[in-house]
C-alpha atoms as a PDB file:
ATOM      1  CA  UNK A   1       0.000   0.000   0.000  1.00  0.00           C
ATOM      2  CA  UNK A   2       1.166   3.619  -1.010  1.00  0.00           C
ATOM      3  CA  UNK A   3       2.172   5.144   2.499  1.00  0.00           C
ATOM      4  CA  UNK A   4       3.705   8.990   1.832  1.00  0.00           C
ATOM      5  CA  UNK A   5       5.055   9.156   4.988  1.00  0.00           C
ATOM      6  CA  UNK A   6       7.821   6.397   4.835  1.00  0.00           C
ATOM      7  CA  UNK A   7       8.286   7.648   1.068  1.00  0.00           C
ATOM      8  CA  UNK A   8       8.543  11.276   2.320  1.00  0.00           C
ATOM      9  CA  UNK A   9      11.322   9.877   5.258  1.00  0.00           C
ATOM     10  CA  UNK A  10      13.551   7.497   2.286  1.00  0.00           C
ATOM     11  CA  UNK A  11      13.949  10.647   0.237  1.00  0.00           C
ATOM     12  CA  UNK A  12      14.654  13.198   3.306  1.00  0.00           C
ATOM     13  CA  UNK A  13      18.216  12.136   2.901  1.00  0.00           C
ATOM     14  CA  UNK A  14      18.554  12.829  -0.778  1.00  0.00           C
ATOM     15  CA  UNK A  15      16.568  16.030  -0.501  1.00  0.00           C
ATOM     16  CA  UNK A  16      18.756  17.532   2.256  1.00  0.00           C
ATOM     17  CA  UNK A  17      21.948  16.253   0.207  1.00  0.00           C
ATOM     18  CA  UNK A  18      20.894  18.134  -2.577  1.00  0.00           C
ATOM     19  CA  UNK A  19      19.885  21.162  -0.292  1.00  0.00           C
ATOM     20  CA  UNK A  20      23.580  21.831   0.900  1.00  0.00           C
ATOM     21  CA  UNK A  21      24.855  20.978  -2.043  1.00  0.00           C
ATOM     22  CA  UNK A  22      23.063  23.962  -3.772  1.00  0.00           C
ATOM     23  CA  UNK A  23      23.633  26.234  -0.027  1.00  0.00           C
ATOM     24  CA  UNK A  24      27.491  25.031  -0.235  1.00  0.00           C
ATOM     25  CA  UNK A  25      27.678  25.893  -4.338  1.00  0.00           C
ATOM     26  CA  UNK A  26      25.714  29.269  -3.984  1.00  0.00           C
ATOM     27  CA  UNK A  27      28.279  30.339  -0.912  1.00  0.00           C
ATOM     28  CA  UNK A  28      31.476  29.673  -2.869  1.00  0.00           C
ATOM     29  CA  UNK A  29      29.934  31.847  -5.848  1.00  0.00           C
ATOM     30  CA  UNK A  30      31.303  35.422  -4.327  1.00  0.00           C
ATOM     31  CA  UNK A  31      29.750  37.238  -7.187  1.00  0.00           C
ATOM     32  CA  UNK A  32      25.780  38.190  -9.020  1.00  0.00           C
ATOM     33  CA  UNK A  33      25.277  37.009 -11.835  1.00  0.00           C
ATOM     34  CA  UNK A  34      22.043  36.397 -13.776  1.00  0.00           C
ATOM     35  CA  UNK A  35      18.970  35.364 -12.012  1.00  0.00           C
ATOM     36  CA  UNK A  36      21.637  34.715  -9.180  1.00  0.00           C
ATOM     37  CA  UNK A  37      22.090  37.768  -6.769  1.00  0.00           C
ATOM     38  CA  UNK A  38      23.847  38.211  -3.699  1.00  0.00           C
ATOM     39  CA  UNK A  39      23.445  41.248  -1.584  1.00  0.00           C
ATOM     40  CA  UNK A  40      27.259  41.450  -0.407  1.00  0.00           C
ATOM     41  CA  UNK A  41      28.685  40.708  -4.096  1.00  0.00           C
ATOM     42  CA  UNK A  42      26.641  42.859  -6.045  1.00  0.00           C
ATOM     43  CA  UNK A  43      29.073  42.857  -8.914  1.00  0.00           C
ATOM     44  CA  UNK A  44      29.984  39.789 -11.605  1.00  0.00           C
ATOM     45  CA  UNK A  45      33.640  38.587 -11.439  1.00  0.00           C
ATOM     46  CA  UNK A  46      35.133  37.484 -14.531  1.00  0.00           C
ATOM     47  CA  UNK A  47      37.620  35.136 -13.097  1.00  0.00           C
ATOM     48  CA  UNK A  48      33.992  33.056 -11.533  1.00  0.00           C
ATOM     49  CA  UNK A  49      32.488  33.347 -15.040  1.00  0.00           C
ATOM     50  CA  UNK A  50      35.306  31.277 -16.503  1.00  0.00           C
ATOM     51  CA  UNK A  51      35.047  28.234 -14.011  1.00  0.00           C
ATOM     52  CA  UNK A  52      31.995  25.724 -12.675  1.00  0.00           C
ATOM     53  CA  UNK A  53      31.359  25.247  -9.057  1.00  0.00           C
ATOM     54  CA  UNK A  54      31.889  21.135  -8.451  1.00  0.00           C
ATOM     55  CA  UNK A  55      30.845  19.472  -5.505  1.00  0.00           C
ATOM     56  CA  UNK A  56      31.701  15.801  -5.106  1.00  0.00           C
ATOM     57  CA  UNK A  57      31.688  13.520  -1.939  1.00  0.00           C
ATOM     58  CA  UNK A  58      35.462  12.708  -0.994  1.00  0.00           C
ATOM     59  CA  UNK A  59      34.759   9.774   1.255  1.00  0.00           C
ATOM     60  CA  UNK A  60      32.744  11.225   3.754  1.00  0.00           C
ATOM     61  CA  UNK A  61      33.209  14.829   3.062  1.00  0.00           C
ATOM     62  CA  UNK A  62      31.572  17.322   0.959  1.00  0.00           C
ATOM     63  CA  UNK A  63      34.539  18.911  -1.164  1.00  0.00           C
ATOM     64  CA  UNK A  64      33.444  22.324  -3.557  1.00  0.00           C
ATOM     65  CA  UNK A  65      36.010  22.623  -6.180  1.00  0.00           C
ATOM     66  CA  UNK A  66      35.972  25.357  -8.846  1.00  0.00           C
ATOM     67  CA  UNK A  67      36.656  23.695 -12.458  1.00  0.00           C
ATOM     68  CA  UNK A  68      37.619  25.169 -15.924  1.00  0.00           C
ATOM     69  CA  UNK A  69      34.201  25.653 -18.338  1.00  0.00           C
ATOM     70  CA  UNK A  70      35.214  23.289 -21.234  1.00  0.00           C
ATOM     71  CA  UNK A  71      36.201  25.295 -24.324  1.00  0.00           C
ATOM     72  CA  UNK A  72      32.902  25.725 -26.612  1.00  0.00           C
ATOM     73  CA  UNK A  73      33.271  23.558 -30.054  1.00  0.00           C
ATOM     74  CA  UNK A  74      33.575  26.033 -32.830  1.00  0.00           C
ATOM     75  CA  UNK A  75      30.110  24.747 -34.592  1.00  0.00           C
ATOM     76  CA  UNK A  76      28.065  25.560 -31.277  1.00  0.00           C
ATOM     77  CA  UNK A  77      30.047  28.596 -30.795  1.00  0.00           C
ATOM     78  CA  UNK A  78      28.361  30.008 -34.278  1.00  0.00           C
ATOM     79  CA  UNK A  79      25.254  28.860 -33.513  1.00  0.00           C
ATOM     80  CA  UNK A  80      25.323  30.659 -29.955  1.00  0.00           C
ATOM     81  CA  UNK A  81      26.742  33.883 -31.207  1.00  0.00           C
ATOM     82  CA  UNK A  82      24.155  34.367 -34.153  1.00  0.00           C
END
């Protein structure tokens, strides 16, 4: 039988995994940009708008890493720009 509670307490976990994850990612972001504003870093940095925000379990810790943004192919570059 369908029972939301126990479904609702198997996918807390998950859901507050995915909470800090976004928390953790928006913190590290020191910058507004788009639809994503923070009061204290009103202004874009370039150097952020080059890289991605990663976070990835290490064992049992949360690590946020700041990647390179893979270089556009030329073809979807055109396509983009047009």
């Amino acid at each position: 039988m369908y029972n939301p509670g126990c479904h609702q307490a198997l996918d807390l976990r998950p859901l507050l995994t995915v909470a800090l994850c976004v928390t953790l990612g928006a913190l590290e972001r020191k910058e507004s940009r788009g639809g994503h504003t923070r009061e204290d870093y009103p202004k874009t940095d370039p150097d952020l708008g080059k890289v991605n925000v990663v976070l990835r379990m290490r064992g049992d810790d949360l690590m946020v890493e700041q990647e390179p943004i893979p270089v556009m192919p030329d073809d979807l570059r055109e396509l983009v720009e047009s």
